[in-house]
C-alpha atoms as a PDB file:
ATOM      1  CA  UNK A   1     -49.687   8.033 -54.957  1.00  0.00           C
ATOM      2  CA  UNK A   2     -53.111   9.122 -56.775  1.00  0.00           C
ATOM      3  CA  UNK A   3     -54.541  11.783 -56.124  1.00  0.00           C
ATOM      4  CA  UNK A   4     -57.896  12.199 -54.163  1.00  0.00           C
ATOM      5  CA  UNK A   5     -59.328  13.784 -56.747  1.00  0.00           C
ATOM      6  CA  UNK A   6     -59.020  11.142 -59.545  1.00  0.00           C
ATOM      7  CA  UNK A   7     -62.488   9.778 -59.714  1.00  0.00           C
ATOM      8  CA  UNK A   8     -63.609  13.374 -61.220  1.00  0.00           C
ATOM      9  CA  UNK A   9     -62.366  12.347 -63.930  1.00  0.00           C
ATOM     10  CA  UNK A  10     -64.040   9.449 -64.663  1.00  0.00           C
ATOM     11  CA  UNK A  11     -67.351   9.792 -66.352  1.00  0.00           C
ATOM     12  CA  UNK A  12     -68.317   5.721 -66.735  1.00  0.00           C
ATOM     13  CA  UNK A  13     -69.889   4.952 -63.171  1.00  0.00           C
ATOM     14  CA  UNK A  14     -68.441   1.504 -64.123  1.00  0.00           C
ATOM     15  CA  UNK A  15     -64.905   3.019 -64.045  1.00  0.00           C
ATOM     16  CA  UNK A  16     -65.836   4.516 -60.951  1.00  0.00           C
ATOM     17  CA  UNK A  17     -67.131   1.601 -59.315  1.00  0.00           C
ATOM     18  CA  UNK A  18     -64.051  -0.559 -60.360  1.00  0.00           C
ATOM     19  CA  UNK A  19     -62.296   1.404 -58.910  1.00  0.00           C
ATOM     20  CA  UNK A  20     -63.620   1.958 -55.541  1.00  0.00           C
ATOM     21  CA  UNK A  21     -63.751  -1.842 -55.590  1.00  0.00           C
ATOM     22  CA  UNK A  22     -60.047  -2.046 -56.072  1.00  0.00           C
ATOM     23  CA  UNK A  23     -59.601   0.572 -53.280  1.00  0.00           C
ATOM     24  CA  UNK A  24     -61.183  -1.998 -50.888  1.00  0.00           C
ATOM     25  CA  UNK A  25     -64.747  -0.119 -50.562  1.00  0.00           C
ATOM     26  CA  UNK A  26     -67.752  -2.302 -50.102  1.00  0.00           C
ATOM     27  CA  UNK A  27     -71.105  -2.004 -51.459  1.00  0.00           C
ATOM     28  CA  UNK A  28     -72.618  -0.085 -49.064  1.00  0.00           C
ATOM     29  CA  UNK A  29     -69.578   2.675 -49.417  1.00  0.00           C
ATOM     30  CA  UNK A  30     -69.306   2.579 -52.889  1.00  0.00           C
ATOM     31  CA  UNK A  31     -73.598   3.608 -53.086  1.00  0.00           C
ATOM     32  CA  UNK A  32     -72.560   6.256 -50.474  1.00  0.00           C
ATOM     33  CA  UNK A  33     -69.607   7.558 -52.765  1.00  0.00           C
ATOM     34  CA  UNK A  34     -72.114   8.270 -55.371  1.00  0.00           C
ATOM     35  CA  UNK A  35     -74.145   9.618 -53.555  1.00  0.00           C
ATOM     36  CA  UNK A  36     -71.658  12.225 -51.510  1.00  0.00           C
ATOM     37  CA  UNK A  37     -69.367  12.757 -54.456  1.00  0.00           C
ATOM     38  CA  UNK A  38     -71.810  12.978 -57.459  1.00  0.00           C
ATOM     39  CA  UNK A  39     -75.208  14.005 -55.472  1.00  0.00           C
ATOM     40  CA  UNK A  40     -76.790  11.189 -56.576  1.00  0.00           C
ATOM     41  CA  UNK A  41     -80.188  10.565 -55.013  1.00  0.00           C
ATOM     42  CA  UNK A  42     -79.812   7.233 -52.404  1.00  0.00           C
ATOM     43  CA  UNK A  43     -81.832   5.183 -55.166  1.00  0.00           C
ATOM     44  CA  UNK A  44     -79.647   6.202 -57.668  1.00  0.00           C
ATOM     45  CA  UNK A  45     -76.597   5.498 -56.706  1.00  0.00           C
ATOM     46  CA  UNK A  46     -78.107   2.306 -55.207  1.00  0.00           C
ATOM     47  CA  UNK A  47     -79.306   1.129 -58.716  1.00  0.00           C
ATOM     48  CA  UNK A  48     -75.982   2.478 -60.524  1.00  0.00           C
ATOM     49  CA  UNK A  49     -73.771  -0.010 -58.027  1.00  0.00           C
ATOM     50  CA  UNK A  50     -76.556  -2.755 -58.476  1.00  0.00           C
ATOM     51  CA  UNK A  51     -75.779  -2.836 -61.869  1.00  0.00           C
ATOM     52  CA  UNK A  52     -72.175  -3.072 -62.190  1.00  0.00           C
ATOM     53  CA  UNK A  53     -70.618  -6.131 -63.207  1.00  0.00           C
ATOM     54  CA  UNK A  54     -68.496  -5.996 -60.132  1.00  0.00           C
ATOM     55  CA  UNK A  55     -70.958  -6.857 -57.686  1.00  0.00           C
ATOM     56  CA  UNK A  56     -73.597  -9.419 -59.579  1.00  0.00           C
ATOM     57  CA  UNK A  57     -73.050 -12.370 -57.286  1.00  0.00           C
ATOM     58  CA  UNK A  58     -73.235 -10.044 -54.129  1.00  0.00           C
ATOM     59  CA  UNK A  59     -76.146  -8.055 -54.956  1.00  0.00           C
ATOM     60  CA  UNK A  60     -78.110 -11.168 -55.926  1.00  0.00           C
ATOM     61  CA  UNK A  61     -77.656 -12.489 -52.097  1.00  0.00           C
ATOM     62  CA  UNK A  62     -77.990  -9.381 -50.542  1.00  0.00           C
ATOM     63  CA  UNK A  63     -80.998  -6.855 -51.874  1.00  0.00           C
ATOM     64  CA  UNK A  64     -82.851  -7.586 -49.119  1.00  0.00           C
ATOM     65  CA  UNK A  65     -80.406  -6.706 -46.943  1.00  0.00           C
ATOM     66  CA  UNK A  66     -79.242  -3.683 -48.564  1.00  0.00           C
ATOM     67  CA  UNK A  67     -82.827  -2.285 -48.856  1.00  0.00           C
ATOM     68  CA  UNK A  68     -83.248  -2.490 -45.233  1.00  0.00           C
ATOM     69  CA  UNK A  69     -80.517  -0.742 -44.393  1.00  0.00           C
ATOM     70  CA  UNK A  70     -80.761   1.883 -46.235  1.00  0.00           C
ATOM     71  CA  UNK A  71     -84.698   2.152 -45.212  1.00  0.00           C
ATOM     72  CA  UNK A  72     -83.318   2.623 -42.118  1.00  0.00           C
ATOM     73  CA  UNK A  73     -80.503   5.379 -43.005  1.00  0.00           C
ATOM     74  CA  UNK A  74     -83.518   6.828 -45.327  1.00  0.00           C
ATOM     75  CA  UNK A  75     -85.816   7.257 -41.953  1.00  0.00           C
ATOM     76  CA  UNK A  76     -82.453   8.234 -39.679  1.00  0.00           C
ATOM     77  CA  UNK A  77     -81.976  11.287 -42.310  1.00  0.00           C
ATOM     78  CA  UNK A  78     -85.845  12.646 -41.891  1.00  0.00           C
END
């Protein structure tokens, strides 16, 4: 079994976001990883995940959907 703590190691976001793929996380929890784990800004982490090669084909269909929600997480945190 791996240990919780694996992903500080990794320093490629890429690695990261493999690997929370793998793991069964979605979009939306692998953007709120970053965030929690690294104390990424909600933008960034957004933008690091929207990049990865992993989820191309999702992100394309989905941005608008995405951005929403988390406009509305965004306001719920204020």
């Amino acid at each position: 079994m791996k240990k919780a703590n694996e992903f500080n190691k990794i320093q490629n976001f890429d690695d990261v976001i493999i690997k929370l793929h793998h793991k069964g996380l979605s979009i939306i929890d692998s953007i709120k990883f970053l965030k929690n784990h690294y104390g990424l800004t909600l933008k960034e982490a957004k933008e690091i995940v929207d990049k990865s090669p992993v989820w191309t084909d999702i992100v394309e269909h989905s941005n608008k959907l995405i951005d929403n929600f988390l406009d509305k997480c965004e306001k719920n945190n204020n």
